[in-house]
Protein backbone atom coordinates (compact mmCIF):
# COMPACT_ATOMS: atom_id res chain seq x y z
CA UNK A 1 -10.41 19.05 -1.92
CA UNK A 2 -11.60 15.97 -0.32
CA UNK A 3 -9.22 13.35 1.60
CA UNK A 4 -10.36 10.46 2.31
CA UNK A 5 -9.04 7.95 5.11
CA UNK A 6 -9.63 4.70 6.28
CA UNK A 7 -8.15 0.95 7.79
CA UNK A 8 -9.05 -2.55 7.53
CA UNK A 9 -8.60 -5.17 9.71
CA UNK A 10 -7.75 -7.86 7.16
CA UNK A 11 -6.92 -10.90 9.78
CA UNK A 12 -5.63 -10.67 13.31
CA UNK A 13 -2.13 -9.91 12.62
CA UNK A 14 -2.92 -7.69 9.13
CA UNK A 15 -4.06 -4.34 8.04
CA UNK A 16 -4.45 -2.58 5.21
CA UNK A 17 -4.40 1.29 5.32
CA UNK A 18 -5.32 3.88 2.91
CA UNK A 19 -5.38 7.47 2.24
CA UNK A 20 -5.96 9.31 -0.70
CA UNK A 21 -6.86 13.36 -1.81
CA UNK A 22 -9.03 13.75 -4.52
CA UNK A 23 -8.81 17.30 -5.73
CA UNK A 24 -11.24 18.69 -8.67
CA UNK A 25 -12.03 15.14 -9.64
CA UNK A 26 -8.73 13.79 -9.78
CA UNK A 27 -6.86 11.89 -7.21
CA UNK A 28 -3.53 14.44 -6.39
CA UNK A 29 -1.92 11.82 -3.78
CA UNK A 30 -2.50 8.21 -2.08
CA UNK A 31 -0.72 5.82 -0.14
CA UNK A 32 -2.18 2.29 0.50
CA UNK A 33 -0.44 -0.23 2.14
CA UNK A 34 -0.35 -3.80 3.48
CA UNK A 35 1.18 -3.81 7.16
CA UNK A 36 1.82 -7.30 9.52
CA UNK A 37 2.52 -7.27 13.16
CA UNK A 38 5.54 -8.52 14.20
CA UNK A 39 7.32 -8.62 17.28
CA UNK A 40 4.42 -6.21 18.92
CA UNK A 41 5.03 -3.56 16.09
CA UNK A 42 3.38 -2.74 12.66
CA UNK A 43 5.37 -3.04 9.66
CA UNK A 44 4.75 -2.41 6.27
CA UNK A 45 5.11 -5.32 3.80
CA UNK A 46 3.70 -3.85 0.62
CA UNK A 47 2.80 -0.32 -0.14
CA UNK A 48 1.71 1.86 -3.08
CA UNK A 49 2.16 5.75 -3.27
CA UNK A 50 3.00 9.08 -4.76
CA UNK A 51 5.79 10.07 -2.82
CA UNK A 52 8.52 11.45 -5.03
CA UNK A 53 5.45 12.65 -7.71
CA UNK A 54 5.20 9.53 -8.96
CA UNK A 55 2.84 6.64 -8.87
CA UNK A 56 5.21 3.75 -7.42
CA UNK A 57 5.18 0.18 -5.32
CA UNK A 58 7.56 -0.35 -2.77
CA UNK A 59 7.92 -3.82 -1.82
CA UNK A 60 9.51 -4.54 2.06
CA UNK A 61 11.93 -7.61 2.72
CA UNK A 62 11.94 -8.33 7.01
CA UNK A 63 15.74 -7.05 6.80
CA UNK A 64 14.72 -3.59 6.04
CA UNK A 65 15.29 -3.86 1.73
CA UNK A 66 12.63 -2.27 -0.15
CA UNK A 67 12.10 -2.69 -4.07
CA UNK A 68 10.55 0.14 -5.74
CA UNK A 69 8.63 -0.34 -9.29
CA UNK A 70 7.75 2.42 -10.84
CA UNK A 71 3.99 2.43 -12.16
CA UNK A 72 3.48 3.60 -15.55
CA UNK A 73 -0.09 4.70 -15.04
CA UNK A 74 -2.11 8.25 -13.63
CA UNK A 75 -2.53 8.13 -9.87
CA UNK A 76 -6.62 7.46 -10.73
CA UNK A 77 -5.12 3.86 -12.44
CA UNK A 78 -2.19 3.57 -9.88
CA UNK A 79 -4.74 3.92 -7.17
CA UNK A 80 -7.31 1.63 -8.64
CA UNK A 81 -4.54 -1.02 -9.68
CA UNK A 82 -3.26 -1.07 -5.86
CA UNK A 83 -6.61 -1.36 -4.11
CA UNK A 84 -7.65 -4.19 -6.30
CA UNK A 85 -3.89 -5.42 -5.96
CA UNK A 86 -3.98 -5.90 -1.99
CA UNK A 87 -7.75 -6.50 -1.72
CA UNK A 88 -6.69 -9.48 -3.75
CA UNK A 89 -3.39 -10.78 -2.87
CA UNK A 90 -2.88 -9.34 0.53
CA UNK A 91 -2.19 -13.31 1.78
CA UNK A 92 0.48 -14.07 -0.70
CA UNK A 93 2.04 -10.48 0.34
CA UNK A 94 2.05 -11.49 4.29
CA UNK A 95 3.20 -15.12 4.23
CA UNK A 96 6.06 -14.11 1.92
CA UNK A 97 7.24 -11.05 4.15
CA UNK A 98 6.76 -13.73 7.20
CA UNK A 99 8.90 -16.32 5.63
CA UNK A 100 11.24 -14.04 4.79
């Protein structure tokens, strides 16, 4: 079993964090996740995971709501699809969480 583990500073004020195990070829968990600082404290603002056994997206509002979509895909797609996901829109994820 390999896990693998690592954070990028995406602008001054944003990170994105990853983690993932890859067991016998296959990837058995991940969680990646956009994350802003606000008021001298991270927060997440978008992340992807396998909690509950399933491949998922939670989406953070400022006041604390999260919306959960379901991913219809293995973890190896779910985990591709959210990499490329907030390597690519990471911006448009921020300002909206900042404008609230």
């Amino acid at each position: 079993m390999r896990e693998i583990e690592y954070e990028r500073q995406l602008d001054i004020n944003t990170r994105m964090r990853a983690q993932f195990r890859v067991a016998r070829g296959q990837v058995s968990r991940f969680t990646v996740q956009i994350e802003v600082l606000a008021k001298n404290q991270w927060k997440p603002v978008v992340r992807y995971d396998t909690a509950h056994r399933f491949a998922h997206c939670d989406l953070y509002e400022p006041g604390g709501q999260v919306i959960k979509t379901e991913l219809k895909m293995t973890f190896e797609e779910a985990l591709t699809h959210a990499l490329k996901d907030l390597r690519d829109n990471w911006e448009s994820y921020r300002d909206k969480f900042l404008k609230g």
